[in-house]
C-alpha atoms as a PDB file:
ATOM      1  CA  UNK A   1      98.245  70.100  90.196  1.00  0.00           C
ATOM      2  CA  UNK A   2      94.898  71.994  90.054  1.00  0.00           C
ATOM      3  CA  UNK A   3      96.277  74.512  87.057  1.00  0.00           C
ATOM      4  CA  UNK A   4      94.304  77.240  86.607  1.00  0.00           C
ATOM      5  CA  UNK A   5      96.451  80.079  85.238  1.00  0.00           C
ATOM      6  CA  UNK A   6      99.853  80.472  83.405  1.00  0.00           C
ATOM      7  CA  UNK A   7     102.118  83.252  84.245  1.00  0.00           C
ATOM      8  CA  UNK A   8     104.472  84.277  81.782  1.00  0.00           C
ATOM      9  CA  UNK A   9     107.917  85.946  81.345  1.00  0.00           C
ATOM     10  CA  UNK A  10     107.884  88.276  78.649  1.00  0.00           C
ATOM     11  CA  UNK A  11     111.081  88.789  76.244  1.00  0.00           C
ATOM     12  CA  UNK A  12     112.547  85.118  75.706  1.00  0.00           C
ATOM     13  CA  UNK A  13     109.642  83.643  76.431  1.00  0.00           C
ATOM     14  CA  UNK A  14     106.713  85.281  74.739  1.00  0.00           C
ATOM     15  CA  UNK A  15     108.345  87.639  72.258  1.00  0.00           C
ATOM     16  CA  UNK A  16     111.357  86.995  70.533  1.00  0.00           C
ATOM     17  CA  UNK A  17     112.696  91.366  71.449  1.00  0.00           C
ATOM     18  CA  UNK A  18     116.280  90.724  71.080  1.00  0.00           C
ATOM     19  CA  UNK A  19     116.427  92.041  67.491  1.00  0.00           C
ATOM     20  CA  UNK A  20     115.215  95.739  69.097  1.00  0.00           C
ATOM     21  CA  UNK A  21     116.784  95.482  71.933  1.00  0.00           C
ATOM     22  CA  UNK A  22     120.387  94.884  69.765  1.00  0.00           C
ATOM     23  CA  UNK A  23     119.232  97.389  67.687  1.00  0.00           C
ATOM     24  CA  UNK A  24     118.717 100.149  70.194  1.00  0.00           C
ATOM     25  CA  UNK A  25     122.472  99.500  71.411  1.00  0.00           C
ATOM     26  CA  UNK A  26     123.617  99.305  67.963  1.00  0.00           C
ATOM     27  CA  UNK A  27     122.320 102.344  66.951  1.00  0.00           C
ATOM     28  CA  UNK A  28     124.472 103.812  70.080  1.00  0.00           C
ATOM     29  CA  UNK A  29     127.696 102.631  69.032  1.00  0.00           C
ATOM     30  CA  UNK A  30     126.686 103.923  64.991  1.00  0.00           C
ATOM     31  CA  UNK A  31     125.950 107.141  66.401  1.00  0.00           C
ATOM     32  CA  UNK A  32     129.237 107.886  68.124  1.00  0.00           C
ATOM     33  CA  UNK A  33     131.228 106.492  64.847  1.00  0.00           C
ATOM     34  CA  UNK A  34     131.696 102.865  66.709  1.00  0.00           C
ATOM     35  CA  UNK A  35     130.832  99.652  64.934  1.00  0.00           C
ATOM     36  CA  UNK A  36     128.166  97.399  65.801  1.00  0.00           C
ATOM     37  CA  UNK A  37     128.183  94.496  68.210  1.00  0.00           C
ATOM     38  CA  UNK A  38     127.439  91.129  66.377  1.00  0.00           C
ATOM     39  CA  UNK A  39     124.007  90.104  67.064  1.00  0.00           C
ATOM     40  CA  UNK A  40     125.360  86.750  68.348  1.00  0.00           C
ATOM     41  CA  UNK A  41     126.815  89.218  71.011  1.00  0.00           C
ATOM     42  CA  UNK A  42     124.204  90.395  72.037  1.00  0.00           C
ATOM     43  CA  UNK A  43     121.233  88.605  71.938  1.00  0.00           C
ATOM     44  CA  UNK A  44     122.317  86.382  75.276  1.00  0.00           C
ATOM     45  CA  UNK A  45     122.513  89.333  77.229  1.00  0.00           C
ATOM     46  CA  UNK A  46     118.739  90.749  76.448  1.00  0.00           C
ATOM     47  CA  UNK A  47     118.357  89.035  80.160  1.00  0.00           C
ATOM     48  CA  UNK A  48     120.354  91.537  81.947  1.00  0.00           C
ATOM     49  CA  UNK A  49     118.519  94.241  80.093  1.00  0.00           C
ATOM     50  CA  UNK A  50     120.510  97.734  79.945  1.00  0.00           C
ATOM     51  CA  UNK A  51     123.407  96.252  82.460  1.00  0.00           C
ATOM     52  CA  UNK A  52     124.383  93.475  80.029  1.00  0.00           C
ATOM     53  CA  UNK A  53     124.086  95.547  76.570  1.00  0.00           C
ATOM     54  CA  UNK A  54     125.649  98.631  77.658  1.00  0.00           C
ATOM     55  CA  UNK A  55     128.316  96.092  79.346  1.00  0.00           C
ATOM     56  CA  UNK A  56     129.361  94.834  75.904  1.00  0.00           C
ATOM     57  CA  UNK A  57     128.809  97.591  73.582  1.00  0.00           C
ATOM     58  CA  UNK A  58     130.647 100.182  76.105  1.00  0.00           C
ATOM     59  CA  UNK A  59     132.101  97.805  78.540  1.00  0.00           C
ATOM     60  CA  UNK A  60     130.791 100.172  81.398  1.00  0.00           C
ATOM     61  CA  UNK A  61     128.613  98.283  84.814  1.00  0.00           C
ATOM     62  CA  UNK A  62     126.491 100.111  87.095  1.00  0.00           C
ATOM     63  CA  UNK A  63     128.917 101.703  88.429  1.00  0.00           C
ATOM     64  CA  UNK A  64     130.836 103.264  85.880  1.00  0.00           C
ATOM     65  CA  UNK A  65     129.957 107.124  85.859  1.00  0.00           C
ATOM     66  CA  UNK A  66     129.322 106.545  82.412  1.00  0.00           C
ATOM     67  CA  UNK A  67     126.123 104.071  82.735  1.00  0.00           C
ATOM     68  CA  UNK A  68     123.231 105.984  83.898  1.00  0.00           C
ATOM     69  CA  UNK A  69     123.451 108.387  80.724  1.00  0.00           C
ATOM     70  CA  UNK A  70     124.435 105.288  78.452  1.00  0.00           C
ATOM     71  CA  UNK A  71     121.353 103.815  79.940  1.00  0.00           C
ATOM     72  CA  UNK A  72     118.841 106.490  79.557  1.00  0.00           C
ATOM     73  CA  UNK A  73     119.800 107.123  75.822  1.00  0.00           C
ATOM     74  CA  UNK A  74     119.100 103.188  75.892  1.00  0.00           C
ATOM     75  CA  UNK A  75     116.127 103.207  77.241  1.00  0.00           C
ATOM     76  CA  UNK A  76     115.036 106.154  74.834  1.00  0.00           C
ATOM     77  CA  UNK A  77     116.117 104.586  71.831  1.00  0.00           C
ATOM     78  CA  UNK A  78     114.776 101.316  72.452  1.00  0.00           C
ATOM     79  CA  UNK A  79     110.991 102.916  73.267  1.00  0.00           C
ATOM     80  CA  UNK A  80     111.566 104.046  70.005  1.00  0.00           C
ATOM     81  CA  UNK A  81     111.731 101.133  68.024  1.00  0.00           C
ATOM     82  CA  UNK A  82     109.990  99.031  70.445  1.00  0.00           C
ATOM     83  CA  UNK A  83     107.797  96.679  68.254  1.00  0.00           C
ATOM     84  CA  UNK A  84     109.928  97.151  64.698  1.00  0.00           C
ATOM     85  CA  UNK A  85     111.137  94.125  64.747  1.00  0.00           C
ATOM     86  CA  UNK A  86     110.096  92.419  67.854  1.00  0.00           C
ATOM     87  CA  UNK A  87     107.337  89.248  67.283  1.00  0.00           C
ATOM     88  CA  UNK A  88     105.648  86.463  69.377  1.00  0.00           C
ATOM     89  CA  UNK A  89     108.342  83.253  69.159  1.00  0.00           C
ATOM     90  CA  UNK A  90     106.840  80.559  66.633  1.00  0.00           C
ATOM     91  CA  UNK A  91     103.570  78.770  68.438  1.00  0.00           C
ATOM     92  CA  UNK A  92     103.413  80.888  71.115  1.00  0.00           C
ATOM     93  CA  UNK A  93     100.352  82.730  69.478  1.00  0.00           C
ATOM     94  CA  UNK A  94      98.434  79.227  68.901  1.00  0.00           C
ATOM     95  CA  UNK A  95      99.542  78.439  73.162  1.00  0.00           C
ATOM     96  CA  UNK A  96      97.785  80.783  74.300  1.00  0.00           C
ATOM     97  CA  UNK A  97      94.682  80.421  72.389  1.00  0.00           C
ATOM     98  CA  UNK A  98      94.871  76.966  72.949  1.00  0.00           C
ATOM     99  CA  UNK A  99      95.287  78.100  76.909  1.00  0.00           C
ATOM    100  CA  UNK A 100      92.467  80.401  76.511  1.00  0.00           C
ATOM    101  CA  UNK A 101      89.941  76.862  75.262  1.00  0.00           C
ATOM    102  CA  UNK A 102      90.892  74.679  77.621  1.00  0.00           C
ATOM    103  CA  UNK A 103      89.942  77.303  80.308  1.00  0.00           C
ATOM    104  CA  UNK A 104      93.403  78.489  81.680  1.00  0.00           C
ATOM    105  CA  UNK A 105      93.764  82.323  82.027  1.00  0.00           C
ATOM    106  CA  UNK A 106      97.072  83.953  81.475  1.00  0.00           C
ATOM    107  CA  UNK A 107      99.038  86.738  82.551  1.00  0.00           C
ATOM    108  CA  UNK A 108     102.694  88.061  81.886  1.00  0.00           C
ATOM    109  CA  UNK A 109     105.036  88.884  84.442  1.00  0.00           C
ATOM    110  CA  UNK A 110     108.736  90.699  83.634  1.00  0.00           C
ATOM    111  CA  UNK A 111     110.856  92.710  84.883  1.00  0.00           C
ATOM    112  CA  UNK A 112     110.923  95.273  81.702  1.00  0.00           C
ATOM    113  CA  UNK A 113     108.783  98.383  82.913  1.00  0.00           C
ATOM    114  CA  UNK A 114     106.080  99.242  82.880  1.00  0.00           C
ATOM    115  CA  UNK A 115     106.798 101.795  80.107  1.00  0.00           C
ATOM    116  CA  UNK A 116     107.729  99.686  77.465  1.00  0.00           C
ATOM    117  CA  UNK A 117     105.602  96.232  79.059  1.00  0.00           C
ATOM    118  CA  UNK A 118     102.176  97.980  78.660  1.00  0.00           C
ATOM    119  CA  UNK A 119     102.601  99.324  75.535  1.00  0.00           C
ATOM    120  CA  UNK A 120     104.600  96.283  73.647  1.00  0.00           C
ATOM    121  CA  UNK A 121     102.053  93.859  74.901  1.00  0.00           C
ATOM    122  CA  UNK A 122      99.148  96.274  73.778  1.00  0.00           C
ATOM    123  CA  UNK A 123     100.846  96.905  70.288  1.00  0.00           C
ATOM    124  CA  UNK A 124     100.470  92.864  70.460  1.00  0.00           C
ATOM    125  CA  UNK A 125      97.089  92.975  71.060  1.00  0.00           C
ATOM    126  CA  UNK A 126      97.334  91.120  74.722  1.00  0.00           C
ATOM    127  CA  UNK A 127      96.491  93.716  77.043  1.00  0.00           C
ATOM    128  CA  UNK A 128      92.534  92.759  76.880  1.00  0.00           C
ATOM    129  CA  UNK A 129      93.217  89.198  76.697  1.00  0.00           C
ATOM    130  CA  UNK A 130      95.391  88.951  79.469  1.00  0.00           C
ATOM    131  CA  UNK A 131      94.420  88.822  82.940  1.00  0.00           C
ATOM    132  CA  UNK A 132      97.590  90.549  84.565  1.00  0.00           C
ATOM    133  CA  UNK A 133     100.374  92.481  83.446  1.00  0.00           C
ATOM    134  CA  UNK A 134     102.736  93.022  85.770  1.00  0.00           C
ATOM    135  CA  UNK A 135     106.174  94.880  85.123  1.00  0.00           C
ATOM    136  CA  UNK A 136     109.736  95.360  86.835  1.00  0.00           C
ATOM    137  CA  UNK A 137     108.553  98.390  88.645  1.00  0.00           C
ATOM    138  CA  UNK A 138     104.904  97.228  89.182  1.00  0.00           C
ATOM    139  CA  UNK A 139     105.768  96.199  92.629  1.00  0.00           C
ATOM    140  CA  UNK A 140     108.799  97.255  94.926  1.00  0.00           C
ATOM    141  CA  UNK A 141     110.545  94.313  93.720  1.00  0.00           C
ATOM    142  CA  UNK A 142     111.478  92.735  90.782  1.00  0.00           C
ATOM    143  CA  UNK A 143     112.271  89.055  90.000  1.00  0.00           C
ATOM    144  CA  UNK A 144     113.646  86.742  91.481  1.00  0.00           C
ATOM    145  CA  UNK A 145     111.743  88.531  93.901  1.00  0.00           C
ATOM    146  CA  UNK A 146     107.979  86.369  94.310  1.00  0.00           C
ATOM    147  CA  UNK A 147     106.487  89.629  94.808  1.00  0.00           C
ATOM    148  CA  UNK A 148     105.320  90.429  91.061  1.00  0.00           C
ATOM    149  CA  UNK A 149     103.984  86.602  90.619  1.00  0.00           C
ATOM    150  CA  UNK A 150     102.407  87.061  93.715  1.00  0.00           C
ATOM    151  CA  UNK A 151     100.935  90.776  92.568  1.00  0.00           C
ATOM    152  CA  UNK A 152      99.890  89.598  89.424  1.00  0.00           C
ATOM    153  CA  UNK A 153      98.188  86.027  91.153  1.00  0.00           C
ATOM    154  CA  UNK A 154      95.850  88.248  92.688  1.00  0.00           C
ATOM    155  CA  UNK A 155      95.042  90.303  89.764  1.00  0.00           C
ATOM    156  CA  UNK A 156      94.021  87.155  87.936  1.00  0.00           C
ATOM    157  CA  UNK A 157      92.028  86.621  91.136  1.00  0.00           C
ATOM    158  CA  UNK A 158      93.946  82.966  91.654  1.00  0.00           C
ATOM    159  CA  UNK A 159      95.624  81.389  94.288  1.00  0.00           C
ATOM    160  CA  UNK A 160      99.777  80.967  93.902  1.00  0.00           C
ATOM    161  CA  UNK A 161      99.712  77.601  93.918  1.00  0.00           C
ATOM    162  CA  UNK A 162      97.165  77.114  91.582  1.00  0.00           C
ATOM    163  CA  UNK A 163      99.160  79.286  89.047  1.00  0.00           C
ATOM    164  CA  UNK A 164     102.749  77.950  86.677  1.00  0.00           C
ATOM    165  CA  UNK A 165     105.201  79.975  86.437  1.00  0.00           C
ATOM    166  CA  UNK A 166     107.226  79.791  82.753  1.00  0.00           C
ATOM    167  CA  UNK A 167     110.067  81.683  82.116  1.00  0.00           C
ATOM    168  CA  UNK A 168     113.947  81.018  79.827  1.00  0.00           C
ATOM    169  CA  UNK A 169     115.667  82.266  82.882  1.00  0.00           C
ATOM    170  CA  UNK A 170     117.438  80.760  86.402  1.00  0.00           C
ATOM    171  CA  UNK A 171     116.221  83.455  87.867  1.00  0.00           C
ATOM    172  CA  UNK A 172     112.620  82.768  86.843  1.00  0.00           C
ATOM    173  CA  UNK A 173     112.394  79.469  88.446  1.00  0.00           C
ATOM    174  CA  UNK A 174     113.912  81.071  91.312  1.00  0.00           C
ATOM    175  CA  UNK A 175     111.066  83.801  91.546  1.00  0.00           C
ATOM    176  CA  UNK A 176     108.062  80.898  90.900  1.00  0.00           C
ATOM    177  CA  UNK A 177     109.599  78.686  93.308  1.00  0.00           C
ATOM    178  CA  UNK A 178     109.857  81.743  96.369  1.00  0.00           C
ATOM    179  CA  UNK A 179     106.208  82.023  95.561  1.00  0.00           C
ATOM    180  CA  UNK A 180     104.866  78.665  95.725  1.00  0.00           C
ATOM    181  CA  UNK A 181     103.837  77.858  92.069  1.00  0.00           C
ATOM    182  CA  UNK A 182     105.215  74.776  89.895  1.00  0.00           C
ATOM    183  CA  UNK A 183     108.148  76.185  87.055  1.00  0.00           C
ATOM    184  CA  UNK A 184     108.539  75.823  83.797  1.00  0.00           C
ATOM    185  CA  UNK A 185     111.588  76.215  82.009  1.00  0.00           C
ATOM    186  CA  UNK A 186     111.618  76.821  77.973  1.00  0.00           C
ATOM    187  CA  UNK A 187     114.456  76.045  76.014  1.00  0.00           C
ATOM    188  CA  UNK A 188     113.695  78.530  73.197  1.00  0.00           C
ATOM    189  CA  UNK A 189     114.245  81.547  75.184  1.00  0.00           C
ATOM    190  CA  UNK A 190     117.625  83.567  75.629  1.00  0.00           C
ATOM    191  CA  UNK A 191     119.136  81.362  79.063  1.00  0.00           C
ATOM    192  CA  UNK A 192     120.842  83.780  79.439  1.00  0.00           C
ATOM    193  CA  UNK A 193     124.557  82.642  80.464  1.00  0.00           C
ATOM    194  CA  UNK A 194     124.610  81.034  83.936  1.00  0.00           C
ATOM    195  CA  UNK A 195     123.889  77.609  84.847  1.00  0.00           C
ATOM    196  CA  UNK A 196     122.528  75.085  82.142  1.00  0.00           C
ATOM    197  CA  UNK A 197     118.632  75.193  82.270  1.00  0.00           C
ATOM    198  CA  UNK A 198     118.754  71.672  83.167  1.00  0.00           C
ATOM    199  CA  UNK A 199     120.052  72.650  86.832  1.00  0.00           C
ATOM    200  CA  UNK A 200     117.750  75.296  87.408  1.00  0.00           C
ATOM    201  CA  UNK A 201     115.309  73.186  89.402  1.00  0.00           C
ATOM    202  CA  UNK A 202     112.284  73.275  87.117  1.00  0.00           C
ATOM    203  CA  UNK A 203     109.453  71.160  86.967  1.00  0.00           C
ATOM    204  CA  UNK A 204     109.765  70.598  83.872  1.00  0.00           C
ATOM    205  CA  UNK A 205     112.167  72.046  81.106  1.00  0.00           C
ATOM    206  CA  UNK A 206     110.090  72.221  77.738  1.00  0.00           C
ATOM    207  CA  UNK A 207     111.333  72.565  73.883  1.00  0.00           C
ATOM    208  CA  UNK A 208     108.347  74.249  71.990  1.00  0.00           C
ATOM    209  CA  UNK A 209     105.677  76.230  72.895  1.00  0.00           C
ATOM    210  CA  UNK A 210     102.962  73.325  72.233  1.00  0.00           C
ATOM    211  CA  UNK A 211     104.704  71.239  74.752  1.00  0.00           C
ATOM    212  CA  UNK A 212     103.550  73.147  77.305  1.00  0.00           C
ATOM    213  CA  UNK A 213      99.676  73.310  76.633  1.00  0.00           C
ATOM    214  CA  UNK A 214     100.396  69.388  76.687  1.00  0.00           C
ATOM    215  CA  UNK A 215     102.080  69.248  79.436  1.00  0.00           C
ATOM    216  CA  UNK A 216      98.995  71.238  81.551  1.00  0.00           C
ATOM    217  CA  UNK A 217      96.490  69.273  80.225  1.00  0.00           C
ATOM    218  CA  UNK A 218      98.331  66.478  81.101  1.00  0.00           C
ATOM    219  CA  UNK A 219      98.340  67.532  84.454  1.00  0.00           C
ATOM    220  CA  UNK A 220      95.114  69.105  85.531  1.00  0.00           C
END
């Protein structure tokens, strides 16, 4: 492979967002006298965003009259805590200054919005060190859609195939693979709770952060 960028997904792969995320639907259920959802509960569904917390906290879907206020008083309550508790996973600060020395730029690509993407990742201090942030809403379609890689590809000013995709969802590998760049799968991230990552159809499927500046190097 001639490597030479890494696209990223964002919550489960970078940052570890599932304790704000439960949070945010946790403070829901306190305010209306409910208890709180375990944060074993939840933390598999931070995938599926406001459809999978609002789906066990109020066991409402998309189409329940219910949601779209449930979600908005998510959404609100979540910008409001949105870096309290949420951190970079363990190594994943050292990758990507190891990324940045060996000459591989980086960008993120998720399907949170823009409105909480842009400011999380500049509360991180990434949004001058990366060289694309693309969100959910960034383009008119969302992964597993290849339109954001592709969007945020040419922001980097690379070629798809030069790029990896790495992401902790199927649905990841799904969206890198539509758009012509190799997949990595990372075990550390929330898998949300489809297939097992081993049948996703990666490249590769990786335990630790580390492993996958190894892995690049490896194969540039």
């Amino acid at each position: 492979m001639a490597v030479r960028g890494v696209l990223f997904d964002l919550d489960g792969t970078l940052v570890d967002s599932a304790p704000d995320l439960a949070g945010a639907t946790n403070d829901m259920l306190l305010a209306r006298g409910l208890a709180e959802v375990p944060y074993e509960r939840l933390r598999p569904m931070v995938g599926s965003g406001a459809r999978g917390m609002m789906g066990v906290a109020f066991q409402v879907t998309p189409q329940d009259a219910r949601f779209p206020a449930l979600r908005d008083e998510f959404f609100d309550r979540y910008e409001a805590r949105l870096l309290r508790e949420t951190r970079p996973f363990d190594g994943v600060t050292t990758m990507l200054t190891r990324l940045a020395a060996a000459g591989l730029s980086w960008g993120i690509v998720t399907n949170k919005s823009e409105r909480f993407a842009l400011p999380l990742t500049h509360g991180l201090g990434w949004s001058t060190e990366a060289a694309a942030i693309v969100g959910g809403d960034s383009t008119p379609h969302s992964k597993p859609h290849p339109a954001p890689l592709l969007e945020a590809a040419r922001r980097a000013g690379l070629a798809p195939e030069h790029c990896v995709y790495v992401g902790d969802d199927a649905r990841d590998i799904v969206a890198g693979r539509a758009a012509g760049m190799p997949t990595v799968a990372v075990r550390w991230g929330y898998l949300g709770d489809g297939l097992p990552i081993d049948q996703w159809g990666a490249d590769v499927v990786l335990d630790s952060p580390s492993q996958l500046v190894d892995w690049l190097l490896g194969e540039r």
